[in-house]
N, C-alpha and C. Protein backbone atom coordinates (compact mmCIF):
# COMPACT_ATOMS: atom_id res chain seq x y z
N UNK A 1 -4.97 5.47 16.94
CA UNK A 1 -3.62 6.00 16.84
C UNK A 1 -2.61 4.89 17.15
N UNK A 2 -1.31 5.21 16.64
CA UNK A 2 -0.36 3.79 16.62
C UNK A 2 -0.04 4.46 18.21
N UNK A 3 0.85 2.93 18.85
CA UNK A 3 1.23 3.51 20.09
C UNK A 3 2.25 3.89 20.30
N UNK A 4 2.82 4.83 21.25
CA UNK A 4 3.82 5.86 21.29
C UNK A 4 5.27 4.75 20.65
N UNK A 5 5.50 3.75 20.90
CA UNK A 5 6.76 2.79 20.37
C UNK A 5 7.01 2.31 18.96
N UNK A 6 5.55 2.31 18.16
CA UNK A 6 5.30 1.87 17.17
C UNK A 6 5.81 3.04 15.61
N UNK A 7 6.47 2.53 15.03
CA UNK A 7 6.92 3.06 14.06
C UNK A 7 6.25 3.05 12.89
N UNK A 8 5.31 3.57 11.77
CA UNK A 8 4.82 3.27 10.90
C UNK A 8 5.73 3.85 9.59
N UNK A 9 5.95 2.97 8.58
CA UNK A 9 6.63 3.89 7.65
C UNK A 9 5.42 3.76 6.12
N UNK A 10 5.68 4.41 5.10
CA UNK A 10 5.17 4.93 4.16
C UNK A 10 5.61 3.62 3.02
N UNK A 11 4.81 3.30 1.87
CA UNK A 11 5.60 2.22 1.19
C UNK A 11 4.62 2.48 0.05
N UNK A 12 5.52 3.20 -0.69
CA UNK A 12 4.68 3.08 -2.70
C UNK A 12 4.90 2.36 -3.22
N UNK A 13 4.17 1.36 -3.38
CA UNK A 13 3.83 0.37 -4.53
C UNK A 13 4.32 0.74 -5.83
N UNK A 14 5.75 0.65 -6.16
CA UNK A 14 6.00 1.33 -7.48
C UNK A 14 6.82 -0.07 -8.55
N UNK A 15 6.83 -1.13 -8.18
CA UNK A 15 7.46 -1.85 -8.76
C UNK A 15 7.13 -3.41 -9.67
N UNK A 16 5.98 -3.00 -10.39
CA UNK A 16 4.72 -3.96 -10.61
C UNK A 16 5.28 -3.93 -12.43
N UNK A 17 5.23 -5.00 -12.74
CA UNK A 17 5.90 -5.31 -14.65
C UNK A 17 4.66 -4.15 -15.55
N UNK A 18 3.87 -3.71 -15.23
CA UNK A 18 3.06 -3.12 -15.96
C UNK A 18 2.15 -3.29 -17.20
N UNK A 19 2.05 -4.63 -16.65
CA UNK A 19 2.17 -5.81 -18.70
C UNK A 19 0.82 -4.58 -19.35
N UNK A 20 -0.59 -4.87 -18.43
CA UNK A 20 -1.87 -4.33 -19.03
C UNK A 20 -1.43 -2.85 -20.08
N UNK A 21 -0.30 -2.05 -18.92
CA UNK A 21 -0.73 -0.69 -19.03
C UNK A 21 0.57 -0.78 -20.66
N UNK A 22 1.28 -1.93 -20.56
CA UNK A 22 2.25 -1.87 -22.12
C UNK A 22 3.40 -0.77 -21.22
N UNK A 23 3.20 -0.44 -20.11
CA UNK A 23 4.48 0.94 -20.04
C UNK A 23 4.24 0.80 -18.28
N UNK A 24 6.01 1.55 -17.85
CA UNK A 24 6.06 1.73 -16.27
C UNK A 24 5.10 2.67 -15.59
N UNK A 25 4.05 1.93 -14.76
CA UNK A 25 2.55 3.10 -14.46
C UNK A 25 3.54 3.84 -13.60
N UNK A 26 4.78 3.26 -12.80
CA UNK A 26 4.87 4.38 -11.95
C UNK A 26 5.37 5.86 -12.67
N UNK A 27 5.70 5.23 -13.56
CA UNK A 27 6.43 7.01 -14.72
C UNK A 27 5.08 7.55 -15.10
N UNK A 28 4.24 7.32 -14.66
CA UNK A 28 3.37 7.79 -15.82
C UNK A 28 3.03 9.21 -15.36
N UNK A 29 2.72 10.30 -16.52
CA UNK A 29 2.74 11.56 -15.45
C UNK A 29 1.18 11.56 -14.71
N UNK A 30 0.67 12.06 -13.96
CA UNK A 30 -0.60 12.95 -13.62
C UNK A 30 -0.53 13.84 -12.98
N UNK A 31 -1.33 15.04 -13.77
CA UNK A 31 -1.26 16.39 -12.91
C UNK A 31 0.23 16.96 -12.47
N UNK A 32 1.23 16.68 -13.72
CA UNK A 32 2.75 17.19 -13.41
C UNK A 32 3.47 16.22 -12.71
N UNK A 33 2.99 15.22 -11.62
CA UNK A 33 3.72 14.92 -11.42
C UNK A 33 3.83 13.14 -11.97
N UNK A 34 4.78 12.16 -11.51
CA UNK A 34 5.25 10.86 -12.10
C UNK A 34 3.80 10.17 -10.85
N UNK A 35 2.89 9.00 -11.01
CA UNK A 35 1.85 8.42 -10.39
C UNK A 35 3.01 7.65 -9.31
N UNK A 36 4.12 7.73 -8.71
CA UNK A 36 5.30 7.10 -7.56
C UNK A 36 5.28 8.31 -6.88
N UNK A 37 5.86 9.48 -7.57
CA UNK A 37 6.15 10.81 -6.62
C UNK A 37 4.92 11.29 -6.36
N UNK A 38 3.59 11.26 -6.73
CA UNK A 38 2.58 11.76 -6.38
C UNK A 38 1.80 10.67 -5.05
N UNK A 39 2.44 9.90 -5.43
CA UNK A 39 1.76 8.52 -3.89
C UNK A 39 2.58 8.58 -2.46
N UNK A 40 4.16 9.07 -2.90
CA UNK A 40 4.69 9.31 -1.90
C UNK A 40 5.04 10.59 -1.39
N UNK A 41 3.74 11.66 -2.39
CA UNK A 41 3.76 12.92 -1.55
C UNK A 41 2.66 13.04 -0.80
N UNK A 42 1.64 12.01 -0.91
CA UNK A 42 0.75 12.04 -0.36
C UNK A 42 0.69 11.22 0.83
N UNK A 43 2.06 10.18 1.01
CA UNK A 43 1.90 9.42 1.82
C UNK A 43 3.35 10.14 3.30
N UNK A 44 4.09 11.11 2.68
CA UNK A 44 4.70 11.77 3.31
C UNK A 44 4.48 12.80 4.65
N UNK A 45 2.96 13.23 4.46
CA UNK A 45 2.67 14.41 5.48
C UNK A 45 2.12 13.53 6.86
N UNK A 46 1.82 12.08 6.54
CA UNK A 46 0.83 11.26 7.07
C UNK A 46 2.05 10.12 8.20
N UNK A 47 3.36 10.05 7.80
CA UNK A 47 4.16 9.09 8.46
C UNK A 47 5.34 10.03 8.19
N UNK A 48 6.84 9.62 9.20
CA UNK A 48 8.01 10.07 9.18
C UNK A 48 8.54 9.45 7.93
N UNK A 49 8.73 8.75 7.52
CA UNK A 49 9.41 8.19 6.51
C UNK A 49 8.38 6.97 5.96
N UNK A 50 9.25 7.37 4.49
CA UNK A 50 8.60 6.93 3.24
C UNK A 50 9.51 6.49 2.40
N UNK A 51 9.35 4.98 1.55
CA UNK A 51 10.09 4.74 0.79
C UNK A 51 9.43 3.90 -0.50
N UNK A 52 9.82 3.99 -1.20
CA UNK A 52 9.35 2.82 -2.92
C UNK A 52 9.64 2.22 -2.81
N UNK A 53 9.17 0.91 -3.21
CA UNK A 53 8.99 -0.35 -3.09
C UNK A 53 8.77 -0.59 -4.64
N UNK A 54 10.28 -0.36 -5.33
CA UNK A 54 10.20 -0.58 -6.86
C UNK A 54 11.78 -1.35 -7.25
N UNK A 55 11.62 -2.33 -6.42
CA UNK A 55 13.02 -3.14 -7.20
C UNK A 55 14.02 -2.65 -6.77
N UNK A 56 14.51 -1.23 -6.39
CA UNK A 56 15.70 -0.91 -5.85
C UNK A 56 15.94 0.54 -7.63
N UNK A 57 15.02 0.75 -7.90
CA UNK A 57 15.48 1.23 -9.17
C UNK A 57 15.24 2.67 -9.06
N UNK A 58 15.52 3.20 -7.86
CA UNK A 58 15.21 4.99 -7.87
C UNK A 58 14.26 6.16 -8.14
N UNK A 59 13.29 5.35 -8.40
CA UNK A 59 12.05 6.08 -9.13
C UNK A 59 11.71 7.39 -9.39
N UNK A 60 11.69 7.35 -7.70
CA UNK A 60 11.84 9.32 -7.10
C UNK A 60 12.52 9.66 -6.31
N UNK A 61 13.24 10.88 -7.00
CA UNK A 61 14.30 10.72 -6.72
C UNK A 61 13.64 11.72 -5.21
N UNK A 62 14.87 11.67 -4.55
CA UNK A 62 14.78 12.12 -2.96
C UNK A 62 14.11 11.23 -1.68
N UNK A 63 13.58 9.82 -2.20
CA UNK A 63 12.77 9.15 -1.46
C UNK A 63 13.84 7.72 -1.87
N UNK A 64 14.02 7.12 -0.70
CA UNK A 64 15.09 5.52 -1.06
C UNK A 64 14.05 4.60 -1.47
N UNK A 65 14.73 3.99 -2.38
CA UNK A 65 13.99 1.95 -2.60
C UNK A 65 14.57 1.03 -2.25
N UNK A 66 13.51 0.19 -2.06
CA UNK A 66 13.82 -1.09 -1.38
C UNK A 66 13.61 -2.34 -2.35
N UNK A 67 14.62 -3.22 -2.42
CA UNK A 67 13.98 -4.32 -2.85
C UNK A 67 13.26 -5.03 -2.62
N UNK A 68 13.11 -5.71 -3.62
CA UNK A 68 11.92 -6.94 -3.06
C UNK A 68 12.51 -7.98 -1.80
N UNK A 69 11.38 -8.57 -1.91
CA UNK A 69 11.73 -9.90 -0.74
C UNK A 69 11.43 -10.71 -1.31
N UNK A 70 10.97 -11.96 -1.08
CA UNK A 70 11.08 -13.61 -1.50
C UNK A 70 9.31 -13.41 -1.80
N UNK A 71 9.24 -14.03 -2.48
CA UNK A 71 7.82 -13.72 -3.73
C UNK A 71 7.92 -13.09 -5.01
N UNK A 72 7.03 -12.73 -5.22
CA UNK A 72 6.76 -11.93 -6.19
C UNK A 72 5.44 -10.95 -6.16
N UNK A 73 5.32 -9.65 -6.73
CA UNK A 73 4.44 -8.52 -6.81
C UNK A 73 3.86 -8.09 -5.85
N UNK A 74 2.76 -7.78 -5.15
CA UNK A 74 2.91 -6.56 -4.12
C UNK A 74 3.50 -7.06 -2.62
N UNK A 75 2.86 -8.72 -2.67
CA UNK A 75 3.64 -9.27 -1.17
C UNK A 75 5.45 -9.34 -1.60
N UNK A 76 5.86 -9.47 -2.79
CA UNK A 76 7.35 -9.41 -2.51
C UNK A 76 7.79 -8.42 -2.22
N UNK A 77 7.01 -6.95 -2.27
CA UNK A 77 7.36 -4.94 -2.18
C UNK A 77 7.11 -5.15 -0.48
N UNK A 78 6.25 -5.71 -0.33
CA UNK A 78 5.78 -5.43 0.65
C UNK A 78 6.79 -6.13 1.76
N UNK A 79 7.06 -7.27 1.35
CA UNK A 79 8.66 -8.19 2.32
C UNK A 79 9.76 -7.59 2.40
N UNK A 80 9.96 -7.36 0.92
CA UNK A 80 11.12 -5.93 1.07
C UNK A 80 11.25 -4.82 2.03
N UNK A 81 9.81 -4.17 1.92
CA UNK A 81 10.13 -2.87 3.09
C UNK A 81 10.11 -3.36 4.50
N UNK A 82 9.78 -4.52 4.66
CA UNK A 82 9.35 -5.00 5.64
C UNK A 82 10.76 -5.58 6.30
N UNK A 83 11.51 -6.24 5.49
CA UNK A 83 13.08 -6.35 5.69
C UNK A 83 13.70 -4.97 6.13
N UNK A 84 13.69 -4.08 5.39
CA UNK A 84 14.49 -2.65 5.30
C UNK A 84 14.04 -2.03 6.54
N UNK A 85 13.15 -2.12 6.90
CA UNK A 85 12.34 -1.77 8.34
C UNK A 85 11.98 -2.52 9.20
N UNK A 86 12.42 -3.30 10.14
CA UNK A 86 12.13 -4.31 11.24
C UNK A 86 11.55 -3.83 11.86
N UNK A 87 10.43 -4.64 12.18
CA UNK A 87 9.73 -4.02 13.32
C UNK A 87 8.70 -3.01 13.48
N UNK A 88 8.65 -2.31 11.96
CA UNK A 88 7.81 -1.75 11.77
C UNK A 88 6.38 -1.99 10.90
N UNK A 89 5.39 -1.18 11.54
CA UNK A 89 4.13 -1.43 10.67
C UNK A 89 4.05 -0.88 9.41
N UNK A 90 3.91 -1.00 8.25
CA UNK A 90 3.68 -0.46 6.83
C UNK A 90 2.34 0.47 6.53
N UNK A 91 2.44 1.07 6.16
CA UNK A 91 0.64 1.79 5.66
C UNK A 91 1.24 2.11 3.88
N UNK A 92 0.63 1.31 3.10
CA UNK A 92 0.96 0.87 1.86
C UNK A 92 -0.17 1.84 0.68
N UNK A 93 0.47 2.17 0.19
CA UNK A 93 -0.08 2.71 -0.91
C UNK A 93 -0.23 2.65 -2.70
N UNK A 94 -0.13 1.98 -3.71
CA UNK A 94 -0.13 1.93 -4.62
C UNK A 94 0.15 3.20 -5.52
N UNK A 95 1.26 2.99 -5.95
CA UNK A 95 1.23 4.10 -7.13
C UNK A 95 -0.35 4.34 -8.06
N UNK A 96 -0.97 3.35 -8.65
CA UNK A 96 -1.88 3.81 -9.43
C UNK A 96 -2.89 3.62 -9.04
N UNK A 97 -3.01 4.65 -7.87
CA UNK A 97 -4.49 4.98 -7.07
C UNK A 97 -4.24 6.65 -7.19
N UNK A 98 -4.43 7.44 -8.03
CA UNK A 98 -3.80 8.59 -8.20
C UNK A 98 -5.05 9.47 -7.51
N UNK A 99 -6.31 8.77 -7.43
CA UNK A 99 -7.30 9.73 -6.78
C UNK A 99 -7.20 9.64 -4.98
N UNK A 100 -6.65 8.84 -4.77
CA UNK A 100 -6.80 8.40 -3.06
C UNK A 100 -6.73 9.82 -2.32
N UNK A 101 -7.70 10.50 -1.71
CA UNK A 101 -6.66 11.69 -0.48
C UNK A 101 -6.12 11.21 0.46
N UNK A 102 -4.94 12.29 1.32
CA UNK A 102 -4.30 11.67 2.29
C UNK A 102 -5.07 12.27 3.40
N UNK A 103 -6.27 12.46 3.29
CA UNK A 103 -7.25 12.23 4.44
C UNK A 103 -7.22 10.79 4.87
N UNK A 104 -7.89 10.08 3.73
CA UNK A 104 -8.04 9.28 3.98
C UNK A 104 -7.13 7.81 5.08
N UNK A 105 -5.83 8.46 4.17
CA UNK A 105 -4.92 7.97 4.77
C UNK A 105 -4.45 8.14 6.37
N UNK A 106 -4.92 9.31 6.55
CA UNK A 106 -4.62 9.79 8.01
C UNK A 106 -6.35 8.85 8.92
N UNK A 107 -7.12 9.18 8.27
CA UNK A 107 -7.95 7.90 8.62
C UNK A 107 -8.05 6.66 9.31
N UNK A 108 -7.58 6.04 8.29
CA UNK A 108 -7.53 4.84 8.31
C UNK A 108 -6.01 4.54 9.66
N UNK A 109 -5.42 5.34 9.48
CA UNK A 109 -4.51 5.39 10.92
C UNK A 109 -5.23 5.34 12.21
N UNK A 110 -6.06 6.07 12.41
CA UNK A 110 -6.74 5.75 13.38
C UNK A 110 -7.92 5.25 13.37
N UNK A 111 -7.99 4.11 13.09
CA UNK A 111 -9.09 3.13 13.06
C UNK A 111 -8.81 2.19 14.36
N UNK A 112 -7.79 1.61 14.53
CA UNK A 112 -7.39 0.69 15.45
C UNK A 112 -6.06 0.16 15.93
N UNK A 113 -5.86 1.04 16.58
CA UNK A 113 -4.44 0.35 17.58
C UNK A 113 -4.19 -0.89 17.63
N UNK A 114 -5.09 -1.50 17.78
CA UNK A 114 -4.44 -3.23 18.09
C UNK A 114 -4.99 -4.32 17.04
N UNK A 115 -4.75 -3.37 15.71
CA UNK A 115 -5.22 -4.26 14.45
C UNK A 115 -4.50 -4.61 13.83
N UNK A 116 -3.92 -5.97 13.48
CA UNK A 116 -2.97 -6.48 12.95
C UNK A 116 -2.71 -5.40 11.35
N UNK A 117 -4.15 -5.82 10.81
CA UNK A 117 -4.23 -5.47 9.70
C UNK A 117 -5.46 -4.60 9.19
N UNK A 118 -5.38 -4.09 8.51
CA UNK A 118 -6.61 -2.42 8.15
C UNK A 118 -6.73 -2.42 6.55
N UNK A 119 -7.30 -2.52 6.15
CA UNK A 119 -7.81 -2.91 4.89
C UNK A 119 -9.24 -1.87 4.72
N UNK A 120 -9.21 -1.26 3.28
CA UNK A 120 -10.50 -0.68 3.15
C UNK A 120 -11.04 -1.58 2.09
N UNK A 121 -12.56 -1.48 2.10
CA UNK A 121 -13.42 -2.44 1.23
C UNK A 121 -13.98 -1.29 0.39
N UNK A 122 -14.12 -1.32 -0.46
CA UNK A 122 -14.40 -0.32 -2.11
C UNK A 122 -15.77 -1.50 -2.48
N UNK A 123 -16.17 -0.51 -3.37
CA UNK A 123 -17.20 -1.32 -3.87
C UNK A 123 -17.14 -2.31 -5.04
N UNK A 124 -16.04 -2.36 -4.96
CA UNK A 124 -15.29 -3.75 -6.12
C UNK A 124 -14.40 -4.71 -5.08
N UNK A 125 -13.97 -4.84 -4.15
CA UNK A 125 -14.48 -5.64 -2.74
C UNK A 125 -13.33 -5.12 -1.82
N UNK A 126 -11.80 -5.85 -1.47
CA UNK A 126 -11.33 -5.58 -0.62
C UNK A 126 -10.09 -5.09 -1.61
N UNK A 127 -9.36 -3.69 -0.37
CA UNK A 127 -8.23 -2.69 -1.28
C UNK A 127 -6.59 -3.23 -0.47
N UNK A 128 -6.43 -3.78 -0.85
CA UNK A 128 -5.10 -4.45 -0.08
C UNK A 128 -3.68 -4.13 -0.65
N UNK A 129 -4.26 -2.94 -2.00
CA UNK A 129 -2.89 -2.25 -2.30
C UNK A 129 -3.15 -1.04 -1.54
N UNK A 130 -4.29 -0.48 -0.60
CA UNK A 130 -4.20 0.24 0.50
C UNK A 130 -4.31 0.30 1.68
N UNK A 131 -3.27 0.06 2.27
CA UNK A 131 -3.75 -0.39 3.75
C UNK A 131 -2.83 -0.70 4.98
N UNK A 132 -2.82 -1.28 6.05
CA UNK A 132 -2.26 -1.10 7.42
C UNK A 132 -1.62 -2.01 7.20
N UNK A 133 -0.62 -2.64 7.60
CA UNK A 133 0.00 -4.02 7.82
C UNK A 133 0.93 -4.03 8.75
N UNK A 134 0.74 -4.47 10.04
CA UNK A 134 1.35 -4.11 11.14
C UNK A 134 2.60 -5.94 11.23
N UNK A 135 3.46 -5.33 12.33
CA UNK A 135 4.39 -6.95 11.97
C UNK A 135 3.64 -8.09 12.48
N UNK A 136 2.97 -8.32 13.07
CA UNK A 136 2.24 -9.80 13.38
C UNK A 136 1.44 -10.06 11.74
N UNK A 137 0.96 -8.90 11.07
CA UNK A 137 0.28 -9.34 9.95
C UNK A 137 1.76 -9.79 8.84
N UNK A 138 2.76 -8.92 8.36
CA UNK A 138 3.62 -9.24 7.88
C UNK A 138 4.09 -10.87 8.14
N UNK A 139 4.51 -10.71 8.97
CA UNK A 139 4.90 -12.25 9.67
C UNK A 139 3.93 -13.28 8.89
N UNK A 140 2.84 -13.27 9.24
CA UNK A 140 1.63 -14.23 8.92
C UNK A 140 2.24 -13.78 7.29
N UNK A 141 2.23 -12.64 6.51
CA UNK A 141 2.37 -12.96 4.83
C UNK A 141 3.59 -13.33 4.45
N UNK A 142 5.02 -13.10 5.40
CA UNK A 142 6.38 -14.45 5.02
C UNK A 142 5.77 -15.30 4.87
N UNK A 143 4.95 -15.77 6.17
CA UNK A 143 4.72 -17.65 6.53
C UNK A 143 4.33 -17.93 4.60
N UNK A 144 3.11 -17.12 4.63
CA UNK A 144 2.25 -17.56 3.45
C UNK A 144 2.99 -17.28 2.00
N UNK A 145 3.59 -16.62 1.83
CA UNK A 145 4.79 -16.96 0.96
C UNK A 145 5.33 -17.59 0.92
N UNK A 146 5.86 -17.71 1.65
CA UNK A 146 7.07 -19.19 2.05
C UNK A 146 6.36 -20.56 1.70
N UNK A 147 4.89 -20.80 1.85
CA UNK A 147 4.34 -21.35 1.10
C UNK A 147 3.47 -21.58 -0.51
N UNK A 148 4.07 -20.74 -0.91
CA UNK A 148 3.60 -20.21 -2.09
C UNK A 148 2.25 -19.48 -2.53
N UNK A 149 1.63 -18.79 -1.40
CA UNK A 149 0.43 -18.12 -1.53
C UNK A 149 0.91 -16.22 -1.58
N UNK A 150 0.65 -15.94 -2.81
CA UNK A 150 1.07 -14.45 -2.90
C UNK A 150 -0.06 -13.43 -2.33
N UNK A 151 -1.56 -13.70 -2.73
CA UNK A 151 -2.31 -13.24 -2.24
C UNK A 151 -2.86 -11.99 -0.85
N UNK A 152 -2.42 -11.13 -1.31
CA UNK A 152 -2.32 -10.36 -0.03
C UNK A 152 -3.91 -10.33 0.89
N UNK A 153 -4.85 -10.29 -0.21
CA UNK A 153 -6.27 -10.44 0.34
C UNK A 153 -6.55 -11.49 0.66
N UNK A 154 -5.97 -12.42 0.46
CA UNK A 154 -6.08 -14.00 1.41
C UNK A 154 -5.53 -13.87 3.32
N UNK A 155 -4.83 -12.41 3.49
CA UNK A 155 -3.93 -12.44 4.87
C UNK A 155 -5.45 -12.26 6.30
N UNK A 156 -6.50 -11.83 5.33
CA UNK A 156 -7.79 -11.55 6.36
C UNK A 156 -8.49 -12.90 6.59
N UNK A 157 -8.19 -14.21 6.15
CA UNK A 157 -8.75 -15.02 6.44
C UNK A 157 -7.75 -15.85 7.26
N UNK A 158 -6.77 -15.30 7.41
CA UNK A 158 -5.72 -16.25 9.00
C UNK A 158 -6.19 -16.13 10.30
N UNK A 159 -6.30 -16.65 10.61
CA UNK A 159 -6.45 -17.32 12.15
C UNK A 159 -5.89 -16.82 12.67
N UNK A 160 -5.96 -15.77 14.31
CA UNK A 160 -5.11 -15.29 15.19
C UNK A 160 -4.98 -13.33 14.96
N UNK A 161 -5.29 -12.96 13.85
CA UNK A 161 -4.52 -11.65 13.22
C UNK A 161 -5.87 -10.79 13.19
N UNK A 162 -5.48 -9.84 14.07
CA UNK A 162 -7.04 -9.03 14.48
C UNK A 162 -7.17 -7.95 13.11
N UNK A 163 -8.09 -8.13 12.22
CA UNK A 163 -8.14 -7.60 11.14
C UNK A 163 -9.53 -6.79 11.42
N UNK A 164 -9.44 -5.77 10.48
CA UNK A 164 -10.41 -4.59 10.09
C UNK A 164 -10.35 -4.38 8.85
N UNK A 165 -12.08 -4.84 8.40
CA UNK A 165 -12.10 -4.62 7.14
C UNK A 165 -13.49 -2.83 6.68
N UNK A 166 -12.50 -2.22 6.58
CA UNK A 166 -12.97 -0.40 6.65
C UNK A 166 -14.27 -0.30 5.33
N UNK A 167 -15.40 -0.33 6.12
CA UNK A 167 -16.55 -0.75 4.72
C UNK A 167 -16.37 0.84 4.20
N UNK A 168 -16.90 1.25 3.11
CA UNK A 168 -17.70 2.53 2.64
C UNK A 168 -18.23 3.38 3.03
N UNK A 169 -18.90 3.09 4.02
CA UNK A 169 -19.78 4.14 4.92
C UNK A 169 -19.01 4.78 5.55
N UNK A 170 -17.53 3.58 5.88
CA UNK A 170 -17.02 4.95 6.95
C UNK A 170 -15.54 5.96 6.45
N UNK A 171 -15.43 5.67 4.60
CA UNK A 171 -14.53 6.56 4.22
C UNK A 171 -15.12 6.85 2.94
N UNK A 172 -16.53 7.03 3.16
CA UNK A 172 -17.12 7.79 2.08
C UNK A 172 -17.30 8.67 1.97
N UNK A 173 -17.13 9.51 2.98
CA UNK A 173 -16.52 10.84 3.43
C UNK A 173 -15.28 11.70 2.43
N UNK A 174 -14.53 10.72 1.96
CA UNK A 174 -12.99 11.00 1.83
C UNK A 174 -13.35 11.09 0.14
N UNK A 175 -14.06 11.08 -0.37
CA UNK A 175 -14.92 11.14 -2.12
C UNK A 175 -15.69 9.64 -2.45
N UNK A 176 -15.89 10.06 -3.95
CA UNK A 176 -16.79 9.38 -4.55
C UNK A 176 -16.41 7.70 -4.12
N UNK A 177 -16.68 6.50 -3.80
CA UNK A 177 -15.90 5.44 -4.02
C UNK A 177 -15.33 4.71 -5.33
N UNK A 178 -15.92 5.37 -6.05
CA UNK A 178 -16.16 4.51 -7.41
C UNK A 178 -14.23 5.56 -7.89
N UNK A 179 -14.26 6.12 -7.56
CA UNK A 179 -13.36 7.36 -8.28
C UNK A 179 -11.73 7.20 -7.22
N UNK A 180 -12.25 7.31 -5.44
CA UNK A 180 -11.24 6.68 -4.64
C UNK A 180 -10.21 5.71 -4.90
N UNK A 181 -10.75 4.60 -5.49
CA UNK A 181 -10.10 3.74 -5.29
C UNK A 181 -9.75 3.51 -6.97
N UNK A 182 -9.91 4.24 -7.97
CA UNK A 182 -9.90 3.73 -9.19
C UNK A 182 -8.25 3.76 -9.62
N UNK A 183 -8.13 2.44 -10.00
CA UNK A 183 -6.57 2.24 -10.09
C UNK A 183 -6.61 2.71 -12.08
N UNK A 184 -5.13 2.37 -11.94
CA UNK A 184 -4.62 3.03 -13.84
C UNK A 184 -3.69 1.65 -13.88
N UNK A 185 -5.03 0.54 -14.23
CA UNK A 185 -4.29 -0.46 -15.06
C UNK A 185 -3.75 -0.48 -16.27
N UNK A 186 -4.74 -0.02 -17.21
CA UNK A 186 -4.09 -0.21 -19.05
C UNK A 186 -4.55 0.90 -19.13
N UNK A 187 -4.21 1.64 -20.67
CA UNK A 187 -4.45 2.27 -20.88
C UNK A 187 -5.78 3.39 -21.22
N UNK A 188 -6.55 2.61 -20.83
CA UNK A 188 -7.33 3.45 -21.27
C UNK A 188 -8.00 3.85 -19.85
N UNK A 189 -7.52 3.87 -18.28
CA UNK A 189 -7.69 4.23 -17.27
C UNK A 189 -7.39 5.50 -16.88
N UNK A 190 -5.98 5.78 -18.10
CA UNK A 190 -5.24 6.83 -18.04
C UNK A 190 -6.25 8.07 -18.17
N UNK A 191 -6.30 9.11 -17.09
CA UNK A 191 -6.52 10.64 -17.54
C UNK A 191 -7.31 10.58 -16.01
């Protein structure tokens, strides 16, 4: 559990060029709703506040966006909310993970209090468009921006940053893995 001071906020990954998919994945519908409003209804019951992380461009409506920060693609969404929220830890979600439950999500919250960073490992390797990012880990991904490394799955090999990498066994519970984590790159991911 975070500790009683610690603020976690909600952050949909909604602001990615979409080249593969030819079209904006976050519009895309599933199951009625847009793959943005369905990540941040799932990421809503789980934290006080929630916001998109799509350029500043409104996505869904009733939920604010944030711009980017200095980079580019999920570490620049991710600097952004990270600006808009000082001080706080992120629990990040990707729009086109449309199968994820927010079990899971409530999960992976309590894995570890004093973990910089929380990362689940899928069986296609590490999920770093889902996951914990507390401010000592943020911090460490400015630095590494600032040097030109965008890489968010590169932030588990820094020095100093107490990381958890969440194997299979222990959110295989939460469904299939193969199906969990299956993102909607191009089109033909769609359905």
């Amino acid at each position: 559990m975070m500790s009683p001071a610690e603020s976690i906020v909600g952050v949909v990954l909604a602001g990615g060029a979409s080249r593969r998919m030819g079209r904006d994945k976050a519009t895309l519908l599933f199951e009625g709703e847009t793959l943005a409003a369905r990540a941040a209804r799932k990421l809503a019951p789980v934290v006080a506040t929630v916001v998109i992380a799509d350029r500043n461009r409104g996505t869904v409506p009733g939920f604010p966006s944030v711009e980017d920060g200095p980079g580019a693609g999920p570490a620049a969404a991710l600097l952004g909310a990270a600006a808009a929220h000082p001080g706080a830890a992120l629990l990040v979600l990707a729009c086109d993970l449309p199968h994820l439950p927010v079990e899971l999500l409530r999960a992976l919250l309590k894995l570890d209090p004093e973990a910089d960073l929380i990362l689940p490992r899928s069986p296609r390797g590490l999920e770093p468009l889902c996951g914990l990012y507390r401010p000592r880990a943020l911090a460490a991904l400015a630095e590494r921006v600032a040097g030109g490394e965008l890489a968010l799955h590169s932030l588990v090999e820094r020095e100093g940053l107490r990381t958890v990498l969440w194997a299979g066994d222990g959110w295989a519970d939460y469904g299939d893995p193969g199906e969990v984590f299956a993102n909607w790159n191009g089109p033909g991911d769609v359905g």
